[in-house]
Protein backbone atom coordinates (compact mmCIF):
# COMPACT_ATOMS: atom_id res chain seq x y z
CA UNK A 1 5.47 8.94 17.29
CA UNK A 2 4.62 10.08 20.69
CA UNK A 3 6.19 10.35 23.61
CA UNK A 4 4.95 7.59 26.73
CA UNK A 5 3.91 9.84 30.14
CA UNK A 6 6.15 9.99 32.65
CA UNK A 7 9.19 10.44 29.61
CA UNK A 8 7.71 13.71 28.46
CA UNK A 9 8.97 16.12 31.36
CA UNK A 10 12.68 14.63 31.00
CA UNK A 11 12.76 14.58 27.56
CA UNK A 12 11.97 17.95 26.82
CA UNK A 13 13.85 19.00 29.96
CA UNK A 14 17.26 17.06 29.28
CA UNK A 15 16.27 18.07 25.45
CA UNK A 16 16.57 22.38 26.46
CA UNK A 17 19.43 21.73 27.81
CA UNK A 18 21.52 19.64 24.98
CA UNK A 19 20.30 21.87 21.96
CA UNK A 20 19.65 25.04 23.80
CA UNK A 21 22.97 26.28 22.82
CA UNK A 22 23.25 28.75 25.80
CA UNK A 23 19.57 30.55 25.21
CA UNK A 24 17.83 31.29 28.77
CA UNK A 25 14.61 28.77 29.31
CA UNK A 26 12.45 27.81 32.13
CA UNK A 27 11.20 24.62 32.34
CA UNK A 28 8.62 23.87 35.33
CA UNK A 29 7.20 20.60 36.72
CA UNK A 30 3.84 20.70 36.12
CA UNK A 31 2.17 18.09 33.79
CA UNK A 32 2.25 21.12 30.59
CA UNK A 33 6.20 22.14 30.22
CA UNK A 34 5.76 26.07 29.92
CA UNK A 35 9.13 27.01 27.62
CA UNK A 36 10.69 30.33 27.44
CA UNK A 37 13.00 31.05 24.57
CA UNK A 38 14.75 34.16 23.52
CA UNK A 39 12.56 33.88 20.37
CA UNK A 40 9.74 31.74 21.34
CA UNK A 41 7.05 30.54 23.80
CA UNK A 42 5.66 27.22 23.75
CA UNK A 43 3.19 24.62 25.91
CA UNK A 44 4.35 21.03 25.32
CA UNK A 45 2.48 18.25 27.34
CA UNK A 46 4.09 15.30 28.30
CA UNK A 47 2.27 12.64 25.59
CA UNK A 48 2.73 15.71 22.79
CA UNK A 49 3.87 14.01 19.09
CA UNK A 50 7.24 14.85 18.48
CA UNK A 51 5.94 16.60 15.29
CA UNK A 52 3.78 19.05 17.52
CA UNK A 53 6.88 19.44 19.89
CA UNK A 54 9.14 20.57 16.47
CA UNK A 55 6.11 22.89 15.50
CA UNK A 56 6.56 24.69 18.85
CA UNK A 57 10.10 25.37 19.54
CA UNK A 58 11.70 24.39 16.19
CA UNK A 59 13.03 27.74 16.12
CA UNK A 60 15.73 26.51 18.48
CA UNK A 61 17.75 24.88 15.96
CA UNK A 62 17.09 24.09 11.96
CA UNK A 63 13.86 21.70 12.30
CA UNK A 64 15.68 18.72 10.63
CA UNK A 65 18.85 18.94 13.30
CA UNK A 66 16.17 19.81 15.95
CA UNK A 67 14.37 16.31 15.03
CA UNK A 68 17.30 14.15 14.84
CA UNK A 69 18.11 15.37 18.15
CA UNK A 70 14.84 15.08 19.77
CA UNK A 71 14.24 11.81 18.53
CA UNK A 72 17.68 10.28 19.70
CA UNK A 73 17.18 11.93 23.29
CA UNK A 74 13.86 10.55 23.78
CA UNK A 75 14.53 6.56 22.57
CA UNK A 76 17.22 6.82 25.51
CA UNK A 77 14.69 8.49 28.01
CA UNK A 78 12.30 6.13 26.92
CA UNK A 79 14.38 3.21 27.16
CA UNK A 80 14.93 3.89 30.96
CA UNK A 81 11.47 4.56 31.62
CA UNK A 82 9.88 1.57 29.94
CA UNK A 83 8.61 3.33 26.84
CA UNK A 84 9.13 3.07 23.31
CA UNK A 85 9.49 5.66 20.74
CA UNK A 86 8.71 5.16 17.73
CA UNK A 87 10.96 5.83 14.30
CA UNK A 88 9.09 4.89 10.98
CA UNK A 89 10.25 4.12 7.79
CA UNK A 90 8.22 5.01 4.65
CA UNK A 91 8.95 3.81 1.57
CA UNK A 92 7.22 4.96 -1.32
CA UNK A 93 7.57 4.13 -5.17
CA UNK A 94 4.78 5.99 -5.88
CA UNK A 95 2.49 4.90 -8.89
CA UNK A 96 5.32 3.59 -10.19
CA UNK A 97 6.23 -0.72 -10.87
CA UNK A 98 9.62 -0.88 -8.64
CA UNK A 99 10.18 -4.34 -7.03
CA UNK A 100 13.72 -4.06 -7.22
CA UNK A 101 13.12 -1.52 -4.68
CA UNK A 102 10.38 -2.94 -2.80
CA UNK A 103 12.47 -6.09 -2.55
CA UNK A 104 15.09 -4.88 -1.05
CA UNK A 105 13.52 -3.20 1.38
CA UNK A 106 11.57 -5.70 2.78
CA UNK A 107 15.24 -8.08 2.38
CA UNK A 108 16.57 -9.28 6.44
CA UNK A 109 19.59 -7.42 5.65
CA UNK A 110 18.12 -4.12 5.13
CA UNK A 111 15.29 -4.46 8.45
CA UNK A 112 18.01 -5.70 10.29
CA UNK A 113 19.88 -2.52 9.75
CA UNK A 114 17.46 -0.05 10.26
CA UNK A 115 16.69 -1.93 13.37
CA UNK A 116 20.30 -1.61 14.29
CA UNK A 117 20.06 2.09 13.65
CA UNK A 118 17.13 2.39 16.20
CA UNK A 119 14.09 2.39 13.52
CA UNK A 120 11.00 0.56 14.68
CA UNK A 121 8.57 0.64 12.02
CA UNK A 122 8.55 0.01 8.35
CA UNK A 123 5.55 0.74 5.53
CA UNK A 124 6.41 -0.16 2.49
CA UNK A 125 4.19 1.66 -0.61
CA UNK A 126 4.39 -1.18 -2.86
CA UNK A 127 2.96 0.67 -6.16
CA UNK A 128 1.71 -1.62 -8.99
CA UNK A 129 4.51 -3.95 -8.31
CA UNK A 130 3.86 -7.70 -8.16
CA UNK A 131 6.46 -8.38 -5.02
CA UNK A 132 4.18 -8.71 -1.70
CA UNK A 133 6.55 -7.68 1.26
CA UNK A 134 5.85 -9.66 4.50
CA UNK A 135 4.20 -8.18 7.48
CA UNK A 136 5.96 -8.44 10.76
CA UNK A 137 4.19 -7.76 13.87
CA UNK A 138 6.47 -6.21 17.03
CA UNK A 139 5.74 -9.90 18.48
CA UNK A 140 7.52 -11.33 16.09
CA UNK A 141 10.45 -8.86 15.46
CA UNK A 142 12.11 -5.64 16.86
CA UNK A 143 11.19 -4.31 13.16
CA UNK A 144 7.02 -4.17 12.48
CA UNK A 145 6.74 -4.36 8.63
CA UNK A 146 3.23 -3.39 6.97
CA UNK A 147 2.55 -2.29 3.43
CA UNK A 148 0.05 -0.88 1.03
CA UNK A 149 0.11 -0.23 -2.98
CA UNK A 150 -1.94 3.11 -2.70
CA UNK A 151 -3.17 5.67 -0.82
CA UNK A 152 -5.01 9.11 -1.56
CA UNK A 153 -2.59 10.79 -0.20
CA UNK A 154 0.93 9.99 1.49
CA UNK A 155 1.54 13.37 3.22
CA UNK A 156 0.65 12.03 6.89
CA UNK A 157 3.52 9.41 6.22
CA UNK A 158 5.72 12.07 5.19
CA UNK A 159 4.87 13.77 7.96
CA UNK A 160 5.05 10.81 10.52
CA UNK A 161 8.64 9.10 9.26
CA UNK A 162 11.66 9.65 10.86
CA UNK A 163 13.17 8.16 7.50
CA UNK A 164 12.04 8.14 3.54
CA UNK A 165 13.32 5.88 1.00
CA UNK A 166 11.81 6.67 -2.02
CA UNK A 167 11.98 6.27 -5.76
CA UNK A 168 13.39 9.30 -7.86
CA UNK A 169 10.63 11.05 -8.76
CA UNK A 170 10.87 14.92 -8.76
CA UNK A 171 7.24 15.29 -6.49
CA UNK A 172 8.49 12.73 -4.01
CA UNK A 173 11.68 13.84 -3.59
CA UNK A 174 10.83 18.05 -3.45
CA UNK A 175 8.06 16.97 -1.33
CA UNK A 176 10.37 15.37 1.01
CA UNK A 177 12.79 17.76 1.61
CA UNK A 178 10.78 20.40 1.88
CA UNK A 179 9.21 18.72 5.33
CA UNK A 180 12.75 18.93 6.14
CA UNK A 181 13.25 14.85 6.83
CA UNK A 182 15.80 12.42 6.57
CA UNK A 183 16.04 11.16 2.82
CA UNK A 184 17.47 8.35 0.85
CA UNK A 185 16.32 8.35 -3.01
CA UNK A 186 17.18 4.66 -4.54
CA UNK A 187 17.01 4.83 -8.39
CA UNK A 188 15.02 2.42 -11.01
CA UNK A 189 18.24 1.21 -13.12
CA UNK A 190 15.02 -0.33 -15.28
CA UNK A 191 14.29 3.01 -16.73
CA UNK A 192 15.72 4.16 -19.98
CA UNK A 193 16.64 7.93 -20.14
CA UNK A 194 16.38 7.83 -16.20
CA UNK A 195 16.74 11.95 -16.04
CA UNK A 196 15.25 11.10 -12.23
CA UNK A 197 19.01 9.56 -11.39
CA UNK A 198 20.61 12.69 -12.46
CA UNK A 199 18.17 15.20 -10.44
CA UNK A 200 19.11 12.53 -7.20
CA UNK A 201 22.51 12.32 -8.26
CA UNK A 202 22.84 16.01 -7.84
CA UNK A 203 21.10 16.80 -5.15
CA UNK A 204 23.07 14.10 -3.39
CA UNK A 205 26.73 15.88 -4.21
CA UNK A 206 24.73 18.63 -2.58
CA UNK A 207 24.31 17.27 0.30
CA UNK A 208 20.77 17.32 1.14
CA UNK A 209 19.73 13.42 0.90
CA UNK A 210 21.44 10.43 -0.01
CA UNK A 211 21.47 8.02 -3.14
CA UNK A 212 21.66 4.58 -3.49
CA UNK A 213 20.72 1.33 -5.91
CA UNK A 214 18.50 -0.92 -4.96
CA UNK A 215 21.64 -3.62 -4.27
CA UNK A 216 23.29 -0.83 -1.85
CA UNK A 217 20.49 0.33 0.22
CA UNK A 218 22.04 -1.79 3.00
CA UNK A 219 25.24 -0.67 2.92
CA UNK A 220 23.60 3.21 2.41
CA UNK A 221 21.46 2.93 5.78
CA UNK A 222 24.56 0.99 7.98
CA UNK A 223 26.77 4.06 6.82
CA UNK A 224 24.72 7.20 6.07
CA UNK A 225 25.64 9.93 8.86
CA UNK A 226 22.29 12.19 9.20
CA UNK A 227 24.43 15.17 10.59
CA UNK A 228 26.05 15.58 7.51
CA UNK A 229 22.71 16.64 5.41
CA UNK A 230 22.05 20.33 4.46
CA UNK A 231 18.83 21.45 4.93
CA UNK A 232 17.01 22.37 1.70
CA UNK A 233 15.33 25.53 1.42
CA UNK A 234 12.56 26.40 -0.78
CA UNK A 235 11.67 29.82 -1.99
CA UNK A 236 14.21 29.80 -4.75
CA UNK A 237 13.77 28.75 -8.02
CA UNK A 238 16.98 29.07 -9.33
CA UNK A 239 18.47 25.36 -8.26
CA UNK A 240 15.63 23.74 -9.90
CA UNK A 241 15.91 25.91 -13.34
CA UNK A 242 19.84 25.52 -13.32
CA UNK A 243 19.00 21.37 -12.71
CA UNK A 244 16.84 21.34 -15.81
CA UNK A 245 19.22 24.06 -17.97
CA UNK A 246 22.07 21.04 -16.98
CA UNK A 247 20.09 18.30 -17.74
CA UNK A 248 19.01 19.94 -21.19
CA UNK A 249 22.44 20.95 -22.46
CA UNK A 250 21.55 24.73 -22.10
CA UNK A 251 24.31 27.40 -21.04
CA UNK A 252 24.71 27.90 -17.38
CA UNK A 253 23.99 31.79 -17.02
């Protein structure tokens, strides 16, 4: 995701001044933005990634309100000066067999509706599934689709989505919101004993991603409201050990 020159200046600009809340800052015209905050200073150039731009002043506001924000106010500077942000979708299954997931994402329905909701990327992480999505080149669509079954790592797309649809698993999921991004965790209805549903199940009523079956990820994108996630904060293990102590049957302390 980065931002086109000549959007840069604006963005950040017009950007101080929507999530600022009232904080004193100087902006100045030159082609690095010097920032003054009451609690930090920061250098962003005008082609910085968005994810350098959060590292730097993401003090300003919780980093996952701060990106929501910045990425909204820069597809509508963009959009006036000719550029195009980007907003990618990774979904992951993991080394897990999940084409009811895989399918659905690559499904019209669902691309049309991220595309609706601004999204201009997808990657699917296809897993040891069978179902081959189709790739879509920005040519052909507003959407680009691309896939892959595995990678050494997925922590750059972590890092570089704007939105994660992944499969229940515990790392995935932890791993997620602890980069503090957008989350929607769609559950294998496959799997017998499927603990995973109850850990996303929970952490759903609490507010800090959403949950859906593979048959209502549409629905789940058209009508998921970002603002409304809390932030999850690690340092505590006391969430986690009261999850398993549920799941288990133990005695809540």
């Amino acid at each position: 995701m980065e931002l086109r020159e000549g959007s840069g200046l604006a963005a950040v600009r017009g950007l101080a001044d929507q999530l600022d809340g009232g904080r004193k800052h100087s902006l100045s015209t030159d082609p690095t933005v010097q920032c003054k905050y009451s609690r930090s200073d920061c250098s962003i150039k005008p082609n910085e990634s968005i994810d350098a731009v959060l590292e730097q002043i993401g003090h300003l506001k919780s980093s996952k309100l701060f990106e929501r924000g910045c990425v909204n106010f820069l597809q509508m500077d963009g959009a006036g000066n000719g550029g195009r942000i980007r907003k990618m979708v990774f979904v992951t299954v993991g080394t897990t067999c999940f084409d009811a997931l895989v399918k659905a994402a690559d499904s019209r329905q669902v691309k049309e509706a991220l595309s609706k909701r601004g999204y201009t990327d997808l990657m699917i992480q296809m897993g040891r599934g069978s179902y081959v999505p189709s790739k879509v080149s920005e040519e052909d669509e507003p959407l680009t689709v691309d896939y892959f079954a595995f990678s050494p790592s997925i922590a750059d797309y972590l890092k570089s989505a704007s939105l994660i649809i992944s499969h229940a698993g515990s790392g995935s999921i932890f791993e997620t919101l602890q980069l503090g991004k957008s989350l929607i965790v769609v559950v294998n209805e496959d799997l017998m004993d499927n603990h995973q549903s109850e850990l996303a199940e929970e952490l759903a009523e609490r507010k800090h991603l959403f949950y859906a079956r593979p048959q209502m990820l549409q629905q789940t994108i058209e009508t998921m409201d970002l603002e409304t996630l809390v932030p999850y904060v690690p340092g505590s293990p006391k969430p986690v050990v009261d999850l398993i102590n549920k799941f288990l049957g133990f005695p809540a302390d």
